[in-house]
Protein backbone atom coordinates (compact mmCIF):
# COMPACT_ATOMS: atom_id res chain seq x y z
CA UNK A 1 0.54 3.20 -0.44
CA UNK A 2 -2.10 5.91 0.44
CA UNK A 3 -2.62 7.39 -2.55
CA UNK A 4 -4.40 11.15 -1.69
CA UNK A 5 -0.79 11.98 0.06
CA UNK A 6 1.19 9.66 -2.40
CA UNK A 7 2.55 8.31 1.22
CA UNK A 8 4.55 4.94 0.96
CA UNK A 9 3.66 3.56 4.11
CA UNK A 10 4.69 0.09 4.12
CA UNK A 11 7.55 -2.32 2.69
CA UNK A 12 8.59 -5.87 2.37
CA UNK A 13 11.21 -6.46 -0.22
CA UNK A 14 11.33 -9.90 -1.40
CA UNK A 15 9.51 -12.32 -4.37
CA UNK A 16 5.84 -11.51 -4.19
CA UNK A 17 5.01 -14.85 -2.30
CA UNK A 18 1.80 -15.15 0.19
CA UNK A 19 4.26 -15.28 3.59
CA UNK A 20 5.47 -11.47 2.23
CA UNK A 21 1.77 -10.33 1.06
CA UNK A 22 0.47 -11.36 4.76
CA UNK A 23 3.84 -9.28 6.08
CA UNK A 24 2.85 -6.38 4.13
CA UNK A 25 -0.57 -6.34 5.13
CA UNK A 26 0.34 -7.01 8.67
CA UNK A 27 3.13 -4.36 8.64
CA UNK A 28 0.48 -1.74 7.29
CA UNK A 29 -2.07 -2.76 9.75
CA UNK A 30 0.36 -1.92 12.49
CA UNK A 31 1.44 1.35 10.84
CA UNK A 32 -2.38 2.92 10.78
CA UNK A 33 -2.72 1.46 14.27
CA UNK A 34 -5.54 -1.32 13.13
CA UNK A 35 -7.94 0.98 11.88
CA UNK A 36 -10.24 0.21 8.68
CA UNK A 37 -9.48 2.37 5.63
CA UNK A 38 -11.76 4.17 3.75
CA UNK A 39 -10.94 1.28 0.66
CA UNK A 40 -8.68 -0.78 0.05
CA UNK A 41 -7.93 -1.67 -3.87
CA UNK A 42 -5.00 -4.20 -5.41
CA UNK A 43 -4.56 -5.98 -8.66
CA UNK A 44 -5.94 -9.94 -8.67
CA UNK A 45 -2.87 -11.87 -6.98
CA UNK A 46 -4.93 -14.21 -5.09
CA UNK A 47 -3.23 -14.10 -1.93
CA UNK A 48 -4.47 -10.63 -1.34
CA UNK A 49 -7.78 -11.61 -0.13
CA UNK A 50 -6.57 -14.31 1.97
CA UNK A 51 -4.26 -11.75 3.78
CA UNK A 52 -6.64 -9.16 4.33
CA UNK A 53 -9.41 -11.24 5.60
CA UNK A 54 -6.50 -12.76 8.45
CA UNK A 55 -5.27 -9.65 9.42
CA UNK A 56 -8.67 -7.67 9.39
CA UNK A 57 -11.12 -10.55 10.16
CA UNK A 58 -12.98 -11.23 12.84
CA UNK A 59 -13.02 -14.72 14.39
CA UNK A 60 -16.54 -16.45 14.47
CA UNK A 61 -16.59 -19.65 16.95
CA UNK A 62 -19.09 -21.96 15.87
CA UNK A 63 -21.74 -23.20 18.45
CA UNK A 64 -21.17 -26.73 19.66
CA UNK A 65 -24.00 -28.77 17.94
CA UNK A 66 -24.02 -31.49 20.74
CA UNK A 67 -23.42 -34.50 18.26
CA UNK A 68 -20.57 -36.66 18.13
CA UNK A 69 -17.43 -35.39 16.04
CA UNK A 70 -14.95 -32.94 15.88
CA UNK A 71 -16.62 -29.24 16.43
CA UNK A 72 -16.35 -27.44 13.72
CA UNK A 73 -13.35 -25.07 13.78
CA UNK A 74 -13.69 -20.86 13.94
CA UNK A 75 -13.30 -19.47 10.91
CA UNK A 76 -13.00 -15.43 10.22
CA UNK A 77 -14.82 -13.22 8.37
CA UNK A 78 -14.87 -9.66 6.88
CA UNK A 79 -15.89 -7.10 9.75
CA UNK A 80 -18.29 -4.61 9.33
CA UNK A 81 -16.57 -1.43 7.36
CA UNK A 82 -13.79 -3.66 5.72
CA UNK A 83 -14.09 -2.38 2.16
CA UNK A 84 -11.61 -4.75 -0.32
CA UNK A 85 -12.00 -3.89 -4.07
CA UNK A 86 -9.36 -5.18 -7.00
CA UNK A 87 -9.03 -4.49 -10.58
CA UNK A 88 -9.27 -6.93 -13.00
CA UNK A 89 -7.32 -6.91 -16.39
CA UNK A 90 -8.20 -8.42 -19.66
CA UNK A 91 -5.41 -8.73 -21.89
CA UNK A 92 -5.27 -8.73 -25.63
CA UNK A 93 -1.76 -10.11 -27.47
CA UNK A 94 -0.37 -8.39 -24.35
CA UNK A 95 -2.01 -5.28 -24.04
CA UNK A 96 -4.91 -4.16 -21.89
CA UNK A 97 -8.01 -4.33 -23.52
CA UNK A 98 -10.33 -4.57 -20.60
CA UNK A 99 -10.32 -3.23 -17.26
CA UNK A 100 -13.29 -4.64 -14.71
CA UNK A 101 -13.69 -3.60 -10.66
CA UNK A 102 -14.44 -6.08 -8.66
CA UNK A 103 -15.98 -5.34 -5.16
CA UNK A 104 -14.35 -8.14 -2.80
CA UNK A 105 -15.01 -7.19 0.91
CA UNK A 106 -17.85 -4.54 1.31
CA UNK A 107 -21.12 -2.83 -0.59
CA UNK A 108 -21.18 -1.08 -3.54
CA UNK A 109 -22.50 1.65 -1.96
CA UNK A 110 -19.61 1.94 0.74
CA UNK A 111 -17.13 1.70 -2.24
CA UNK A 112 -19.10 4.57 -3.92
CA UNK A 113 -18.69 6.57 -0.74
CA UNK A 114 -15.31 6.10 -0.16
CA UNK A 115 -14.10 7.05 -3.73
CA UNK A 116 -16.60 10.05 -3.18
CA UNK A 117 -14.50 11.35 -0.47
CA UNK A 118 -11.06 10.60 -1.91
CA UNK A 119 -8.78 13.19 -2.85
CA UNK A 120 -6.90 11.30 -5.62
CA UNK A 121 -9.49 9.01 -7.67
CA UNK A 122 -13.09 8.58 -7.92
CA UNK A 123 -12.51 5.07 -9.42
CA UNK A 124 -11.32 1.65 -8.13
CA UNK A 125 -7.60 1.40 -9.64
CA UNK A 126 -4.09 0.35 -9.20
CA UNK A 127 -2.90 3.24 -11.04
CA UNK A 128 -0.89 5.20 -8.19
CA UNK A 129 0.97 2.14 -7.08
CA UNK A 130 2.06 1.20 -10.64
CA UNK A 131 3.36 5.13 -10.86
CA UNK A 132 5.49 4.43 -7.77
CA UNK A 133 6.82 1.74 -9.21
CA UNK A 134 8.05 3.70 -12.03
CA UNK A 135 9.18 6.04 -9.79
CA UNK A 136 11.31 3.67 -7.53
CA UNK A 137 12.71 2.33 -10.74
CA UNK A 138 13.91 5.92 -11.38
CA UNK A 139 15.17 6.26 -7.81
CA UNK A 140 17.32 2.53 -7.47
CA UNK A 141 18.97 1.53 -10.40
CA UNK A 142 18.58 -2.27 -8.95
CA UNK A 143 15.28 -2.77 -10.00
CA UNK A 144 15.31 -0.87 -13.60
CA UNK A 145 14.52 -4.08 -16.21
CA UNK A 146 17.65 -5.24 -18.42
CA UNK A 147 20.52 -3.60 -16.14
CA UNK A 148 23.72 -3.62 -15.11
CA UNK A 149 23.25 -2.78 -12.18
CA UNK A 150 21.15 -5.64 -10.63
CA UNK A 151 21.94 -6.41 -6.78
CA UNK A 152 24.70 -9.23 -6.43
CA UNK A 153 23.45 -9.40 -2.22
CA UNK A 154 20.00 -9.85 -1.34
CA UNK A 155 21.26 -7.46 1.88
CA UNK A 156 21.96 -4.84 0.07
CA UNK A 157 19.23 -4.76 -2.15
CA UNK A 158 16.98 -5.07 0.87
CA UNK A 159 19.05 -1.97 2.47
CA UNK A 160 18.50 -0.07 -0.57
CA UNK A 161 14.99 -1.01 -1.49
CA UNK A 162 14.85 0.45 2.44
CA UNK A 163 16.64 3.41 1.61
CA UNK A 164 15.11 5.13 -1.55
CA UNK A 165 11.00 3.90 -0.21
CA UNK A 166 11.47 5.46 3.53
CA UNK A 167 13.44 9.11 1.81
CA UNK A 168 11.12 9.05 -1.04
CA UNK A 169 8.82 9.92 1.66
CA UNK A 170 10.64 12.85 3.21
CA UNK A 171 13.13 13.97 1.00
CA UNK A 172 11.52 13.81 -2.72
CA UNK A 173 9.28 16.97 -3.19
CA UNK A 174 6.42 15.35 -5.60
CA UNK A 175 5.02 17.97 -8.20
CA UNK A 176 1.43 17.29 -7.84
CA UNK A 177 1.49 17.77 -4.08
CA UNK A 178 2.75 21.49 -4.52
CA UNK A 179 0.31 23.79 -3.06
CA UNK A 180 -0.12 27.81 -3.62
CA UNK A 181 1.50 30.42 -1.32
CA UNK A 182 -0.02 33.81 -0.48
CA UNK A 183 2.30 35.27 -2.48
CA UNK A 184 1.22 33.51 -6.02
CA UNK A 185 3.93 31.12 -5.79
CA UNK A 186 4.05 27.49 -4.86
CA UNK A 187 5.56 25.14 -2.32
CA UNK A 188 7.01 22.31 -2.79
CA UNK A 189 5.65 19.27 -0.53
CA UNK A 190 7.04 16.01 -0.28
CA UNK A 191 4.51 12.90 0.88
CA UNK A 192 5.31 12.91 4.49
CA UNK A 193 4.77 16.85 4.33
CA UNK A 194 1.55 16.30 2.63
CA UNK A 195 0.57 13.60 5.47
CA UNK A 196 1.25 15.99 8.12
CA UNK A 197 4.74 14.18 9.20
CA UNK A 198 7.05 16.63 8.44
CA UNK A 199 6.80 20.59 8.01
CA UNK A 200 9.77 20.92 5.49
CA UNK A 201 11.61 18.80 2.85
CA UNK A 202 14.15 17.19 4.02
CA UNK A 203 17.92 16.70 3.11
CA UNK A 204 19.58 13.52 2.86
CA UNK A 205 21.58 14.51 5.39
CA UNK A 206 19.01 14.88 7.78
CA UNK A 207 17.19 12.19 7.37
CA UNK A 208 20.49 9.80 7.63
CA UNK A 209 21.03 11.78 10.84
CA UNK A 210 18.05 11.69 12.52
CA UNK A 211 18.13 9.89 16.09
CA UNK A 212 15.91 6.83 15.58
CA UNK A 213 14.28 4.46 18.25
CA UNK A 214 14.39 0.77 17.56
CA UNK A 215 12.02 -1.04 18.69
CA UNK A 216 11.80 -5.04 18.79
């Protein structure tokens, strides 16, 4: 998620596993067109770190030492720019009693930089992502705790999880992204408006309709 345009900009619906967590970060690598973000922050899953350093890494070949053996085999490491920070969570009878940042991938000083030139935070959190989630809960009745309403498909649910992420985007003006008018009153913005992908909100309609290219 990029959090200055509240912009959901990638998806993988399934149990939070580390095949899906290195699809995720692969799918969002493609979708910024491999640049480095400014920072990059999650919560503590392990497989995270992992991910990142795959999809971002650079690969380093060791030099053949000239003894006998198997060389030793390249390995990758974090290039230079990668900033990876996560927040760390101290519980207490199950609530919060401690939250920690934890600089992974980077300085402290490019951390401090980044947050400095962030729109939405000047602190290393997973606050934004956890509001989406609340927000998607709102959106697809599937996923709300103690339901009804709980997929009986996985395809569906996939469809849908699909469905309500990608028109969140472009169809679901978000209040803190309204801006002023000249005339004293405010416009309403949805995330993709706010990224510079659309000039409008759009209807349902619309985006259902929309000629799309698939690509393979």
């Amino acid at each position: 998620m990029d959090p200055d345009h509240r912009l959901v900009v990638s998806v993988v619906p399934g149990k939070r596993a580390a095949e899906n967590t290195l699809a995720l970060v692969r799918d969002f690598r493609r979708r910024t067109s491999g640049r480095l973000m400014d920072l990059i922050t999650t919560d503590e899953y392990a497989p995270y770190r992992g991910a990142i350093l795959e999809v971002y890494g650079e690969t380093v070949e060791p030099p053949r030492s000239g003894k006998r053996g198997r060389p030793r085999k390249a390995y990758k490491v974090p290039p230079a720019g990668l900033t990876y920070a996560t927040v760390h969570k101290t519980r207490v009878k199950g609530r919060v009693a401690k939250v920690e940042q934890r600089i992974i991938f980077g300085t402290a000083e490019a951390v401090g930089a980044a947050l400095a030139r962030s729109a939405s935070s000047r602190a290393i959190n997973t606050s934004f992502v956890e509001r989406q989630n609340g927000t998607d809960r709102n959106r697809n009745a599937r996923k709300v705790r103690k339901t009804y309403c709980f997929s009986k498909d996985w395809s569906v649910h996939e469809a849908i999880t699909y469905f309500t992420m990608c028109s969140y985007n472009f169809c679901w003006p978000v209040r803190t992204l309204r801006v002023k008018t000249d005339d004293g009153g405010w416009q309403r913005r949805t995330p993709a408006m706010a990224a510079g992908l659309a000039d409008h909100v759009w209807s349902l309609t619309e985006w259902l309709t929309l000629p799309a290219v698939h690509q393979k």
